[in-house]
Protein backbone atom coordinates (compact mmCIF):
# COMPACT_ATOMS: atom_id res chain seq x y z
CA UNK A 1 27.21 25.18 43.78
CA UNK A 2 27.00 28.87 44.50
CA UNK A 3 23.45 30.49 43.55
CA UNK A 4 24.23 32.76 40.30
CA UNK A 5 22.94 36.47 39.10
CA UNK A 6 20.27 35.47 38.45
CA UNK A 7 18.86 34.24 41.74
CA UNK A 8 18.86 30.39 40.21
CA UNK A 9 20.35 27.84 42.61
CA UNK A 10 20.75 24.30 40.79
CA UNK A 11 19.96 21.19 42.92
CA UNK A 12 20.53 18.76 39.85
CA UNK A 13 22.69 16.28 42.32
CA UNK A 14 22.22 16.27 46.15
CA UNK A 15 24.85 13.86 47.30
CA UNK A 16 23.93 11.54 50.83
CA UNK A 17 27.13 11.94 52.74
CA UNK A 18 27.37 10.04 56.43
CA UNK A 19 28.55 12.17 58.72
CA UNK A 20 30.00 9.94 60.81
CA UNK A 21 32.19 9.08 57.94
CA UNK A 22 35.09 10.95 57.91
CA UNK A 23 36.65 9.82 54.96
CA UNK A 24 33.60 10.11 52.39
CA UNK A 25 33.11 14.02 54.47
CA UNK A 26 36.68 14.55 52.95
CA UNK A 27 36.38 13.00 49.60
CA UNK A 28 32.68 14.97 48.77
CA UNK A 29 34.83 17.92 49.02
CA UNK A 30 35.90 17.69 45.52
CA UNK A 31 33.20 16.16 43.97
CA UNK A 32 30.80 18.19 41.68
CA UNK A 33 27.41 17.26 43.00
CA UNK A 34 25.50 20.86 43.04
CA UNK A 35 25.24 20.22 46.80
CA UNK A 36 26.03 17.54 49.50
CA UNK A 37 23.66 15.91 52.74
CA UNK A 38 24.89 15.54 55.36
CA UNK A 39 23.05 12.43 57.16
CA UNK A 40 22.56 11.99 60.61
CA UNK A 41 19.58 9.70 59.97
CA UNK A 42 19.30 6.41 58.37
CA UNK A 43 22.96 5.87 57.16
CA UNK A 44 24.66 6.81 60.66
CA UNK A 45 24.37 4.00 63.78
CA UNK A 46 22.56 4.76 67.07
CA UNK A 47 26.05 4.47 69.08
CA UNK A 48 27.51 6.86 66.46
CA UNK A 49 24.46 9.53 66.28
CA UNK A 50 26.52 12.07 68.96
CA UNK A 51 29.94 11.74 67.00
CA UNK A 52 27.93 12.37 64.04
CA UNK A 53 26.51 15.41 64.94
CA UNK A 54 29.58 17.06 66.15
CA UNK A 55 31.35 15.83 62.72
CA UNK A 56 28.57 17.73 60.48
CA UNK A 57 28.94 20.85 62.95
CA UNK A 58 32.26 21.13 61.76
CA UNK A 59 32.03 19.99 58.18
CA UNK A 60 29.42 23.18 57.77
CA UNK A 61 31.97 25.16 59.38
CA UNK A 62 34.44 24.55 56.48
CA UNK A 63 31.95 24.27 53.49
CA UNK A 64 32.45 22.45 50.50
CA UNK A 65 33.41 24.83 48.22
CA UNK A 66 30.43 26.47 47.23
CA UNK A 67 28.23 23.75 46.94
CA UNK A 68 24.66 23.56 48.81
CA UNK A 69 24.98 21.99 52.53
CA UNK A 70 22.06 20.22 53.80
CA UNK A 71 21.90 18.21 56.83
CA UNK A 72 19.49 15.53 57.20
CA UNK A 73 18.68 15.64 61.03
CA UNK A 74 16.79 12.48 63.23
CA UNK A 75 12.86 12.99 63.81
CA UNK A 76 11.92 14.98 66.37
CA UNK A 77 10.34 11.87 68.07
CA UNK A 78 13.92 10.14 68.40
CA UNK A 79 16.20 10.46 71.03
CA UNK A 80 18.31 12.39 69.08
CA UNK A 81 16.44 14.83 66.84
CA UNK A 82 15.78 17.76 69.35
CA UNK A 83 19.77 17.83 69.96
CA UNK A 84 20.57 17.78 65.99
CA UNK A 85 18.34 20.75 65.51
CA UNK A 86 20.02 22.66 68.36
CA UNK A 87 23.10 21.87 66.87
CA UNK A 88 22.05 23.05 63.77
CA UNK A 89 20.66 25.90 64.41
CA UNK A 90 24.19 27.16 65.55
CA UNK A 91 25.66 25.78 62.56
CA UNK A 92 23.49 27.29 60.17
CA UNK A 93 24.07 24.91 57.06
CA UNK A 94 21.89 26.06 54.31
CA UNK A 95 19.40 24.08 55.36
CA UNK A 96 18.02 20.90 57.43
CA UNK A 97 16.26 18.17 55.79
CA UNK A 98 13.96 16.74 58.18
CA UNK A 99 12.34 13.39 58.08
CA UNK A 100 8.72 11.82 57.86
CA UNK A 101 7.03 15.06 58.10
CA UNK A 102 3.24 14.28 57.88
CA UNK A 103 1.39 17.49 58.70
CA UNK A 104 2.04 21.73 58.92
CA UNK A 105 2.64 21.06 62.45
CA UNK A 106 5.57 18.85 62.28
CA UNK A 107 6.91 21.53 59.65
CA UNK A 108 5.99 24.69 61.75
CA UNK A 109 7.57 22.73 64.61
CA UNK A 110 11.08 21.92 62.44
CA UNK A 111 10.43 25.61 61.54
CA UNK A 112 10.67 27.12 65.17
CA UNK A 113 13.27 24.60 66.61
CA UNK A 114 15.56 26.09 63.93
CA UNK A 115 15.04 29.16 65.04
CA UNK A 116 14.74 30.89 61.29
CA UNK A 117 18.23 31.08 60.42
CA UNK A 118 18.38 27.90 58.54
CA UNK A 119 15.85 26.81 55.80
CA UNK A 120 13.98 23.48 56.15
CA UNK A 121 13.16 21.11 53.74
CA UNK A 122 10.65 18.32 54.79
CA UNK A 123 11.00 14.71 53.28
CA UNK A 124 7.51 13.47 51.64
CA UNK A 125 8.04 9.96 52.64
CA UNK A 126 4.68 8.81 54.26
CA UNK A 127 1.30 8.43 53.92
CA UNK A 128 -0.41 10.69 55.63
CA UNK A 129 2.52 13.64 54.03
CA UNK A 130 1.22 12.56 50.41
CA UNK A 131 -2.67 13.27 51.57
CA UNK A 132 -1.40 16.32 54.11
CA UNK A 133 0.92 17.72 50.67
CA UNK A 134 -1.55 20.54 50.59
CA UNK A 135 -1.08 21.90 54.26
CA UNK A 136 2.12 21.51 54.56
CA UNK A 137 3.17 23.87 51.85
CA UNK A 138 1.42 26.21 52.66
CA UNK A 139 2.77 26.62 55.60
CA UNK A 140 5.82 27.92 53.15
CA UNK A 141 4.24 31.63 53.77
CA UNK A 142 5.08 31.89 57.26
CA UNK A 143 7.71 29.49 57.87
CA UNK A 144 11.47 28.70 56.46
CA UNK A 145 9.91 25.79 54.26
CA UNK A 146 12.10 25.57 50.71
CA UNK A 147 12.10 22.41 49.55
CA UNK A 148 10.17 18.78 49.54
CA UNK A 149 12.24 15.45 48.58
CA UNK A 150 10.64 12.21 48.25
CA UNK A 151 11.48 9.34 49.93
CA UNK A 152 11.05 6.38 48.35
CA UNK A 153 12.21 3.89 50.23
CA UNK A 154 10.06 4.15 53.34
CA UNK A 155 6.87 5.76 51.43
CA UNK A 156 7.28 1.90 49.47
CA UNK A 157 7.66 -0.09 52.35
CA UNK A 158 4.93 1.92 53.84
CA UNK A 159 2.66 2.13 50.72
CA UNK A 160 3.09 -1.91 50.07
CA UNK A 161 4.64 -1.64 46.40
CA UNK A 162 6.70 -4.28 45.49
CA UNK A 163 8.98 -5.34 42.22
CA UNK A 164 9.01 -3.54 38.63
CA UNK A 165 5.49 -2.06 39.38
CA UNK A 166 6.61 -0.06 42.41
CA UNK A 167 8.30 2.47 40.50
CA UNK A 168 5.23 2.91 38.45
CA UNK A 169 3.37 3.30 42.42
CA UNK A 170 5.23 6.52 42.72
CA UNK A 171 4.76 8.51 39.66
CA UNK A 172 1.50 10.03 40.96
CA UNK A 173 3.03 11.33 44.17
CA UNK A 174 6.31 12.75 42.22
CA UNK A 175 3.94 14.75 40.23
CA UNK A 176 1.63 15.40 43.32
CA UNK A 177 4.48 16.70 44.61
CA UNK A 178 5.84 18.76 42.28
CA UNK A 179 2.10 20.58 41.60
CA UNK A 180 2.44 21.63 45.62
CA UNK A 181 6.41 22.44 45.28
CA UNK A 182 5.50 24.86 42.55
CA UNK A 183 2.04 26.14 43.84
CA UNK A 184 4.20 27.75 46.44
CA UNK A 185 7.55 28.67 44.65
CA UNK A 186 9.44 25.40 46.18
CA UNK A 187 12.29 23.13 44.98
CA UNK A 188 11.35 19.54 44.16
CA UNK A 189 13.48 16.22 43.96
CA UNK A 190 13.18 13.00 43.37
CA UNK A 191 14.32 10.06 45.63
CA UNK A 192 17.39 8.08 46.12
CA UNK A 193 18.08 4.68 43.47
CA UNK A 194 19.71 2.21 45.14
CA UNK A 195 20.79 0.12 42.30
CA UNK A 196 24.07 1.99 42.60
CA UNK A 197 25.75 -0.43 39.50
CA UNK A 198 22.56 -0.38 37.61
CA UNK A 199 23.82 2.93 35.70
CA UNK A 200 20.69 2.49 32.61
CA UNK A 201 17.76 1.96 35.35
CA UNK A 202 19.28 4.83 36.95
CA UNK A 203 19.75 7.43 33.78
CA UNK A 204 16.18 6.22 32.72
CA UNK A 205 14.92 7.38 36.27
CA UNK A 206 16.51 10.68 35.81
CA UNK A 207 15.15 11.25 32.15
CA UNK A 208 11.67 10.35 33.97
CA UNK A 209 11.57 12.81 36.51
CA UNK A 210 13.53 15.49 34.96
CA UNK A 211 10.62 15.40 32.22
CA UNK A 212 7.89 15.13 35.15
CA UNK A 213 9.82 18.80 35.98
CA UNK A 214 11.47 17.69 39.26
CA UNK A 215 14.84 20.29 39.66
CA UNK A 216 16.73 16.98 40.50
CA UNK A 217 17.64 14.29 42.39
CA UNK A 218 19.19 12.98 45.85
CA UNK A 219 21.61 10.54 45.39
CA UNK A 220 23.79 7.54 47.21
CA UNK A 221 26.54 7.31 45.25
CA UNK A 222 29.37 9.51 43.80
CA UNK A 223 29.12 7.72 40.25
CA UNK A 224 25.50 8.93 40.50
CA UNK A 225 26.61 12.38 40.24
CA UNK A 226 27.45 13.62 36.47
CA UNK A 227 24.59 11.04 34.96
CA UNK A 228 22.10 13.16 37.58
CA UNK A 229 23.70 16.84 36.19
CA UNK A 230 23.42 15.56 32.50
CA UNK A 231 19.26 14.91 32.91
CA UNK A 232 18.69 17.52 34.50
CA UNK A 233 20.61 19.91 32.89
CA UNK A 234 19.06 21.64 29.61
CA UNK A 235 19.41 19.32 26.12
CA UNK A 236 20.79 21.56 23.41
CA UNK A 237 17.37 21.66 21.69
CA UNK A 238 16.01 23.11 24.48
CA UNK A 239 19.47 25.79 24.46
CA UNK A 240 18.25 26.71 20.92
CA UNK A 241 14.60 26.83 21.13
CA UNK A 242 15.42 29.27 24.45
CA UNK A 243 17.51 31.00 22.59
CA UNK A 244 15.03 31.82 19.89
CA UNK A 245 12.55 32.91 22.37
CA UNK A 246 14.68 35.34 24.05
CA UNK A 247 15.95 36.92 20.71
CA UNK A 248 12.48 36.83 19.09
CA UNK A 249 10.49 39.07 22.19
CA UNK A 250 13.93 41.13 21.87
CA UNK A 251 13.28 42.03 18.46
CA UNK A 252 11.48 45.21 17.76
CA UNK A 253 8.57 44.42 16.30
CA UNK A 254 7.81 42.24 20.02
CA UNK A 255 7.97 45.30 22.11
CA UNK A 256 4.19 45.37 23.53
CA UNK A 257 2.98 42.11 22.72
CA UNK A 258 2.15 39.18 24.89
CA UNK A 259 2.41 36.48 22.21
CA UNK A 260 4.13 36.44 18.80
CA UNK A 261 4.68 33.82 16.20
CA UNK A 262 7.99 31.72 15.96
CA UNK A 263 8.67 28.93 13.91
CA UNK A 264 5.06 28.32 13.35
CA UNK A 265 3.80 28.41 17.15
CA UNK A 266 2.81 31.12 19.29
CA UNK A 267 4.79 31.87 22.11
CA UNK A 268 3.67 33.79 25.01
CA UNK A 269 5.97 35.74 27.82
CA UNK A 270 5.99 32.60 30.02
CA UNK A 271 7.46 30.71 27.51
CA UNK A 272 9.95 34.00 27.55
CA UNK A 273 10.53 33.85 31.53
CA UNK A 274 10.88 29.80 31.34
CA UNK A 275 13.39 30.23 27.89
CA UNK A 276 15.72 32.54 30.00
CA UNK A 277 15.62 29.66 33.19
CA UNK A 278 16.65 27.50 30.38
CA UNK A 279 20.31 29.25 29.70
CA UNK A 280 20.54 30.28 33.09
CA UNK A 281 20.66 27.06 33.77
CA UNK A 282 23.11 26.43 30.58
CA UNK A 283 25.61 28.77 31.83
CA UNK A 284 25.74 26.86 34.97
């Protein structure tokens, strides 16, 4: 989806799309995920990596109508990352999601191999990125860093977490990484769920990180899509209480004042800038 007026870009629903899958290329064309990945990493098979890569050159070329286009390159360390970002930075999809990034110098190196045309977002997905969360974003002020995404699966596997209390393992870094998203004015969302007919476990992970204040959610599956846009969408509560805000600083007897009284609370102008996020988002 298109950014609107007001400069606000929704990434409720990034879709996982293999590029060397033709058919679900063609099919994520009409879907109404606020933006699609384009994978080149985990989903897509060594023999197929170079087929890949020349299908998600040409599926940026034609866009999918509107909507965000990311491309997940391979590492730089794997035979076929340097050649992805090349590619890329042709291409120019909105931006390249890169993998495993552990340090500022993996992301200043992403960075410069994409040659500032194309944005970067960095997967948090190991160790060493969780404790390095600091550095990297701040690298954001010099180079074309926009958004982190966790990765779950491998930051799991890595961390040791295992069965119902793995989930609960993660929380910390979601809201680790959140604090360093917005510390530097980045987007933040949450990992893939890979219980793709487990539609509850996956609406209650939504609710969870939507509330945590993640802007969405990467996802594997197209019936993952409007479940992912509902959560993180604004609840009509929310659409009145921002609606209240707005027309209570509009009101004259606001002008000047940096808090007032509504509906016995006192609300202060960041409560005004976050009400009008609120139905930007609504009129999405």
């Amino acid at each position: 989806m298109t950014q609107d007026e007001s400069g606000l870009r929704p990434r409720r629903s990034l879709l996982y799309v293999p590029a060397s899958n033709a058919r679900a290329l063609e099919k994520a064309r009409d879907l109404k995920s606020d933006g699609v990945i384009l994978d080149l990493e985990d989903s897509v098979a060594p023999e197929a990596k170079e087929a890949a890569r020349a299908a998600a050159v040409a599926a940026v070329g034609v866009g999918f109508g509107g909507r965000e286009v990311v491309v997940r390159c391979n590492g730089m360390d794997t035979p076929w990352g340097q050649a992805d970002l090349e590619a890329m930075a042709e291409a120019a999809p909105d931006a390249v999601l890169a993998p495993k990034v552990s340090s500022a110098a993996e992301a200043r190196a992403y960075d410069r191999a994409l040659g500032g045309r194309t944005r970067l977002w960095i997967m948090v997905e190991t160790a060493r990125a969780v404790l390095n969360l600091r550095e990297i974003v701040e690298t954001a002020a010099g180079a074309g860093l926009e958004a982190l995404v966790l990765g779950p699966n491998d930051l799991s596997a890595e961390l040791g977490l295992k069965g119902p209390i793995a989930r609960a393992g993660l929380k910390a870094t979601l809201l680790h990484m959140n604090i360093a998203a917005r510390a530097h004015g980045l987007a933040a969302l949450g990992g893939v769920y890979n219980a793709i007919e487990d539609a509850a476990g996956f609406e209650a992970e939504c609710t969870e990180e939507a509330g945590l204040g993640l802007d969405g959610k990467t996802l594997i599956h197209p019936s993952q899509i409007e479940p992912a846009n509902r959560a993180f969408s604004p609840s009509a509560g929310e659409i009145r209480w921002a609606r209240a805000v707005v027309a209570a600083f509009a009101a004259p007897e606001a002008e000047g004042k940096g808090a007032i009284r509504l509906e016995g609370q006192m609300v202060e102008r960041l409560h005004l800038a976050r009400a009008e996020r609120v139905l930007a988002m609504a009129s999405i």
